[in-house]
PDB file of N, CA and C in Angstrom:
ATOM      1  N   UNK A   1       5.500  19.503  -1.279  1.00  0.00           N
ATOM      2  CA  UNK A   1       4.402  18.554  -1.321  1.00  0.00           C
ATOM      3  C   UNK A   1       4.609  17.541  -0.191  1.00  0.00           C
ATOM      4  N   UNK A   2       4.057  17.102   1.010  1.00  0.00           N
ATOM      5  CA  UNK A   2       4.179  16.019   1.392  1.00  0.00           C
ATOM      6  C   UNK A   2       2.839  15.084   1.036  1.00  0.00           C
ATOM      7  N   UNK A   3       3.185  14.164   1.676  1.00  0.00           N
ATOM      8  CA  UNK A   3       2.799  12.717   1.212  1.00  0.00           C
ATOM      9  C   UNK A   3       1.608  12.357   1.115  1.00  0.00           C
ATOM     10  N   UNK A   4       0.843  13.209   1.809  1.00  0.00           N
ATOM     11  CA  UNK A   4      -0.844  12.922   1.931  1.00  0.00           C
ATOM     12  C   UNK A   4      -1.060  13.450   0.218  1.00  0.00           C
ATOM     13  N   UNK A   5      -0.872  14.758  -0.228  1.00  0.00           N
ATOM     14  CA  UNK A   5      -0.785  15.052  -1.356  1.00  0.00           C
ATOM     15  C   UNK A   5      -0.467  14.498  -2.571  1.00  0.00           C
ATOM     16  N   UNK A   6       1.183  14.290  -2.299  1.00  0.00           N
ATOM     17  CA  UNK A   6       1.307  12.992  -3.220  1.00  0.00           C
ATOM     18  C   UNK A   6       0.445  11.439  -3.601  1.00  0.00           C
ATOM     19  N   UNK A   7       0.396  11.169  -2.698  1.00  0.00           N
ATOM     20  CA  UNK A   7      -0.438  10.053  -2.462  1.00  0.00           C
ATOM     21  C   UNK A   7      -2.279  10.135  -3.106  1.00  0.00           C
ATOM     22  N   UNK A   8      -2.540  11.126  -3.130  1.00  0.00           N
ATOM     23  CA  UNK A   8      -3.841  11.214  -3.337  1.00  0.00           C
ATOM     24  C   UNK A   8      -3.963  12.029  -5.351  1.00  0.00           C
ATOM     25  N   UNK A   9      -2.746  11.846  -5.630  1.00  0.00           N
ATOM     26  CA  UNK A   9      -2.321  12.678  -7.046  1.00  0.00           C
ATOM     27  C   UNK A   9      -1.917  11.498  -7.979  1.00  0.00           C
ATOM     28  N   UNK A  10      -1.199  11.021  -7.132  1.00  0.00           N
ATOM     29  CA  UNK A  10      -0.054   9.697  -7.894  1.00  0.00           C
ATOM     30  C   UNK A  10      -1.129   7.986  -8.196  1.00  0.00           C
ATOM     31  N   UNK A  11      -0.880   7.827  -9.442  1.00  0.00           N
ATOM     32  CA  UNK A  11      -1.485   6.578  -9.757  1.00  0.00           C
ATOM     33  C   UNK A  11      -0.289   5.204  -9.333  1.00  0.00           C
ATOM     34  N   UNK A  12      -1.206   4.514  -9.252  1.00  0.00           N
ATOM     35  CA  UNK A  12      -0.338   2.819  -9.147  1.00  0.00           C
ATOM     36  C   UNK A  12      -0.602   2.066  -7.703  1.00  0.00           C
ATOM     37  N   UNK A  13       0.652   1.266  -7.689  1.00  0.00           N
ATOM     38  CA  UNK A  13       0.161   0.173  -6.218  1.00  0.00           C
ATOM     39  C   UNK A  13       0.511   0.674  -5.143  1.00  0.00           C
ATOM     40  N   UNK A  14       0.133   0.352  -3.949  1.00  0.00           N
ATOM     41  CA  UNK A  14       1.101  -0.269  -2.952  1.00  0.00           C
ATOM     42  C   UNK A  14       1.640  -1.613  -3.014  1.00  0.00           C
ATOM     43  N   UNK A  15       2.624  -1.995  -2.495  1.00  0.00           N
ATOM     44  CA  UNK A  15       3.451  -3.184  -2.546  1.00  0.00           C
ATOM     45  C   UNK A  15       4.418  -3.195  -0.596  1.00  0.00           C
ATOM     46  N   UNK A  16       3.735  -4.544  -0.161  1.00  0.00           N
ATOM     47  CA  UNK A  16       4.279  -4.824   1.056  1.00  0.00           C
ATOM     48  C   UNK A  16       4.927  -5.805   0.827  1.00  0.00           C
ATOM     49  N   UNK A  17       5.998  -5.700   1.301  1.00  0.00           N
ATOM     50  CA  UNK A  17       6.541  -7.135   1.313  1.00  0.00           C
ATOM     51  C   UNK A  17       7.739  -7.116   2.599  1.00  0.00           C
ATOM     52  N   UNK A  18       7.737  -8.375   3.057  1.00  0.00           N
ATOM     53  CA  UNK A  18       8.348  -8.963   4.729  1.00  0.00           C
ATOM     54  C   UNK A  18       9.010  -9.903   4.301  1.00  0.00           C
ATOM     55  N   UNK A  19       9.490 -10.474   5.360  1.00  0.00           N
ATOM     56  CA  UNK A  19      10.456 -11.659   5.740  1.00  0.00           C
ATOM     57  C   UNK A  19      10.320 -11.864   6.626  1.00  0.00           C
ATOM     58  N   UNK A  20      10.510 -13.455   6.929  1.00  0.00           N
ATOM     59  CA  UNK A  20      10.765 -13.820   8.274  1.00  0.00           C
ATOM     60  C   UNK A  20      12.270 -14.321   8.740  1.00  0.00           C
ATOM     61  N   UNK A  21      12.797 -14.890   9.897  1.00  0.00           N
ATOM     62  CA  UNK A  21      13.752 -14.817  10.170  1.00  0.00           C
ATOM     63  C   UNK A  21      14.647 -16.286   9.442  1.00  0.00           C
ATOM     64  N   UNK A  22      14.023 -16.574   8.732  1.00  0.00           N
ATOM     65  CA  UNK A  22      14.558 -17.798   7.661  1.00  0.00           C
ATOM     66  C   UNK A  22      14.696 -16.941   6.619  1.00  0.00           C
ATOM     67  N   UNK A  23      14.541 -15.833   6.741  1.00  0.00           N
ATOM     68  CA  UNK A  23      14.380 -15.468   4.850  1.00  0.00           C
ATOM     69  C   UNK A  23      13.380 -15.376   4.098  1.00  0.00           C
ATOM     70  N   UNK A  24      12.478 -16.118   4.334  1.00  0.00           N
ATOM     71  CA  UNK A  24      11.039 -16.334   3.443  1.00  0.00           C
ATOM     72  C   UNK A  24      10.374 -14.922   3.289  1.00  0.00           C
ATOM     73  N   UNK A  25      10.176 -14.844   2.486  1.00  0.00           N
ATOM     74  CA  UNK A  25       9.682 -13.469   1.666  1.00  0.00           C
ATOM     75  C   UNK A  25       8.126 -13.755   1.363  1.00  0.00           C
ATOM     76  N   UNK A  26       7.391 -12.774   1.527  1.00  0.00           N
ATOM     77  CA  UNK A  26       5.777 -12.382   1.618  1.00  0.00           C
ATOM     78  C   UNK A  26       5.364 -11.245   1.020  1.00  0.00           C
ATOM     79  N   UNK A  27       4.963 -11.395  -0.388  1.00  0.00           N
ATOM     80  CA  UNK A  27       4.656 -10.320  -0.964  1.00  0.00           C
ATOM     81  C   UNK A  27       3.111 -10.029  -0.523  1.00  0.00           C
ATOM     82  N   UNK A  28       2.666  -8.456  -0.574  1.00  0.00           N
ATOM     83  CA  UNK A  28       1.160  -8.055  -0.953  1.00  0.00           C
ATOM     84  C   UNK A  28       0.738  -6.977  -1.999  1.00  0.00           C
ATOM     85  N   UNK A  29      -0.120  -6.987  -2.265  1.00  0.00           N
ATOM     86  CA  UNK A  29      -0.174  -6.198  -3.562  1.00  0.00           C
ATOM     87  C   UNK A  29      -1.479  -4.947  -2.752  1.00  0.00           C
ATOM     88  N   UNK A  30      -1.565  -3.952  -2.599  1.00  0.00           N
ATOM     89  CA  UNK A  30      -2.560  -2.650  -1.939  1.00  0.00           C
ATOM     90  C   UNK A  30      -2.416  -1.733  -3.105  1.00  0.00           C
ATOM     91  N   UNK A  31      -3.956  -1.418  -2.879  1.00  0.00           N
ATOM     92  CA  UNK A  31      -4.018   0.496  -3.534  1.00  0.00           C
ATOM     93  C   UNK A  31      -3.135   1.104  -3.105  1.00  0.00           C
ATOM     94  N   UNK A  32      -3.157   2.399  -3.422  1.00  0.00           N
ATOM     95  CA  UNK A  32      -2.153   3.656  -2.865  1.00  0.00           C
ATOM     96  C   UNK A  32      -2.767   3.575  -1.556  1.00  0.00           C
ATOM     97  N   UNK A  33      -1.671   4.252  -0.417  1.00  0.00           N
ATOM     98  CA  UNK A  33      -2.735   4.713   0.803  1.00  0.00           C
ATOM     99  C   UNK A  33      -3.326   5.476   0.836  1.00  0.00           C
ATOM    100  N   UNK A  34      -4.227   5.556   1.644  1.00  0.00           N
ATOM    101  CA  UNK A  34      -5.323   6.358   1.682  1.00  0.00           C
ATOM    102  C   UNK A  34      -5.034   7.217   3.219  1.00  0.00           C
ATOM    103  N   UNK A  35      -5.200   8.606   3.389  1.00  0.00           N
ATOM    104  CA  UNK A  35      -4.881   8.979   4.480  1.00  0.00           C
ATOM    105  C   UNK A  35      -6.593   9.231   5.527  1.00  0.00           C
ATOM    106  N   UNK A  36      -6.506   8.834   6.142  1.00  0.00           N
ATOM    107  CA  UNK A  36      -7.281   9.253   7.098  1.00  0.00           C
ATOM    108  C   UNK A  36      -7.890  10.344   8.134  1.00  0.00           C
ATOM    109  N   UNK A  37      -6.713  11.045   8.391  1.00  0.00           N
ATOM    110  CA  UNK A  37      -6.349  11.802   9.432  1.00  0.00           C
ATOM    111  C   UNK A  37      -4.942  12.389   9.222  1.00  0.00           C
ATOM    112  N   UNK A  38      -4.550  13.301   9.876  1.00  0.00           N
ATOM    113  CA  UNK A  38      -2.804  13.953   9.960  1.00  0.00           C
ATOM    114  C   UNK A  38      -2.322  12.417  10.072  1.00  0.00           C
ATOM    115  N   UNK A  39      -2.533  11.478  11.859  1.00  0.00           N
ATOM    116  CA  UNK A  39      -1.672  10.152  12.441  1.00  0.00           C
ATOM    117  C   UNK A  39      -2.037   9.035  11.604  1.00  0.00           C
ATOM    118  N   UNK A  40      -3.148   8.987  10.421  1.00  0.00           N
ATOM    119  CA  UNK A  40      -3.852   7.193  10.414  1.00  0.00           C
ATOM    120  C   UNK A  40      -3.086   7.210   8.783  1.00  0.00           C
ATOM    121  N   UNK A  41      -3.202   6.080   8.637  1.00  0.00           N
ATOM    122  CA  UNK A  41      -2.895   5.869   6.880  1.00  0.00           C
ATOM    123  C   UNK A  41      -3.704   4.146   6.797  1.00  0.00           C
ATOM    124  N   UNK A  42      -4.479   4.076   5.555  1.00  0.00           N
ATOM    125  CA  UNK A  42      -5.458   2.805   5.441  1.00  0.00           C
ATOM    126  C   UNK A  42      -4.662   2.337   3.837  1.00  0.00           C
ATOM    127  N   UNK A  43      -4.147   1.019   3.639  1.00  0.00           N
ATOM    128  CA  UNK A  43      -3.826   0.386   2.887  1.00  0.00           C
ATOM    129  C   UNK A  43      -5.135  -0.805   2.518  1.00  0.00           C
ATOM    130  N   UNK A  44      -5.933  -0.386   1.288  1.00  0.00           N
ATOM    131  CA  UNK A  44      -6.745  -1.622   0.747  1.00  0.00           C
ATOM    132  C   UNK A  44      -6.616  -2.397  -0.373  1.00  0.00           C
ATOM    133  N   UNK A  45      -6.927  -3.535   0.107  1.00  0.00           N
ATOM    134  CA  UNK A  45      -6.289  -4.577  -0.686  1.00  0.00           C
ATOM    135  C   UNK A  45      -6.644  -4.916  -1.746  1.00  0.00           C
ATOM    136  N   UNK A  46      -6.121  -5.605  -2.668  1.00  0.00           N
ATOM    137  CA  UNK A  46      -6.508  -5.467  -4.388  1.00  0.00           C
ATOM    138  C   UNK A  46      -6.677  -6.867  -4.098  1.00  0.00           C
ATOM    139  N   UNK A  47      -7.960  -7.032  -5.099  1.00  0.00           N
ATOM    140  CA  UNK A  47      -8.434  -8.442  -5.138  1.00  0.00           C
ATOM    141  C   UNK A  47      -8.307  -9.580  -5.747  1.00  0.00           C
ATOM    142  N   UNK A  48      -8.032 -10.849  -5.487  1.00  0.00           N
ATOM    143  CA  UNK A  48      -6.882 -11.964  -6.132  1.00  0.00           C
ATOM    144  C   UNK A  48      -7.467 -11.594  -7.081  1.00  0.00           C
ATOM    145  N   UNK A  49      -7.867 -11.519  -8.015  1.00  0.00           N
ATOM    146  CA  UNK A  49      -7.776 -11.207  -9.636  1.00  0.00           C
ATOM    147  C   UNK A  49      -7.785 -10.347 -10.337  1.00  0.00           C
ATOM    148  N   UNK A  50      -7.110  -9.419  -9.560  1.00  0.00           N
ATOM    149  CA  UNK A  50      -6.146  -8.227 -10.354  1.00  0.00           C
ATOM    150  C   UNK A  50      -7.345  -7.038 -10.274  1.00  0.00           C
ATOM    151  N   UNK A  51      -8.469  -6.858 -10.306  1.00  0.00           N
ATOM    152  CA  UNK A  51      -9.152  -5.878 -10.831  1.00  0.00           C
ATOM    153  C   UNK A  51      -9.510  -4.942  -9.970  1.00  0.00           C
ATOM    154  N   UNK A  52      -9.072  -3.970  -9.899  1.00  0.00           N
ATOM    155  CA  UNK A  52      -8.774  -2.357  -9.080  1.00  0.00           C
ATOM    156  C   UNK A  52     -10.436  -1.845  -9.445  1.00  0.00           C
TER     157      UNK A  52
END
C-alpha cells in the first residue's frame, strides 16, 4: 500500500506542528492529505471550532 492509498482509506487528523529557534512550539490541526497528483499533496484546514 503506499500512501496516497492509505491516506484516502484512513480516518482522523493531520497534525503540524514547528518550532522556532527559541523553542516555541506551533501547533495546527488539518484533514488527512489529500493527494493531488503522483508530486502535490494539499493539507486543509479544520475550522476554529472543531467541525470537520
Amino acid at each position: 500500500m503506499d500512501l496516497k492509498d492509505y491516506f484516502e482509506t484512513a480516518r482522523g487528523l493531520g497534525v503540524l506542528a514547528t518550532a522556532d529557534s527559541d523553542g516555541n512550539v506551533d501547533v495546527a490541526i488539518y484533514s488527512r492529505p489529500h493527494f493531488i497528483d503522483g508530486d502535490s499533496v494539499a493539507f486543509i484546514r479544520t475550522p476554529p471550532d472543531g467541525r470537520c
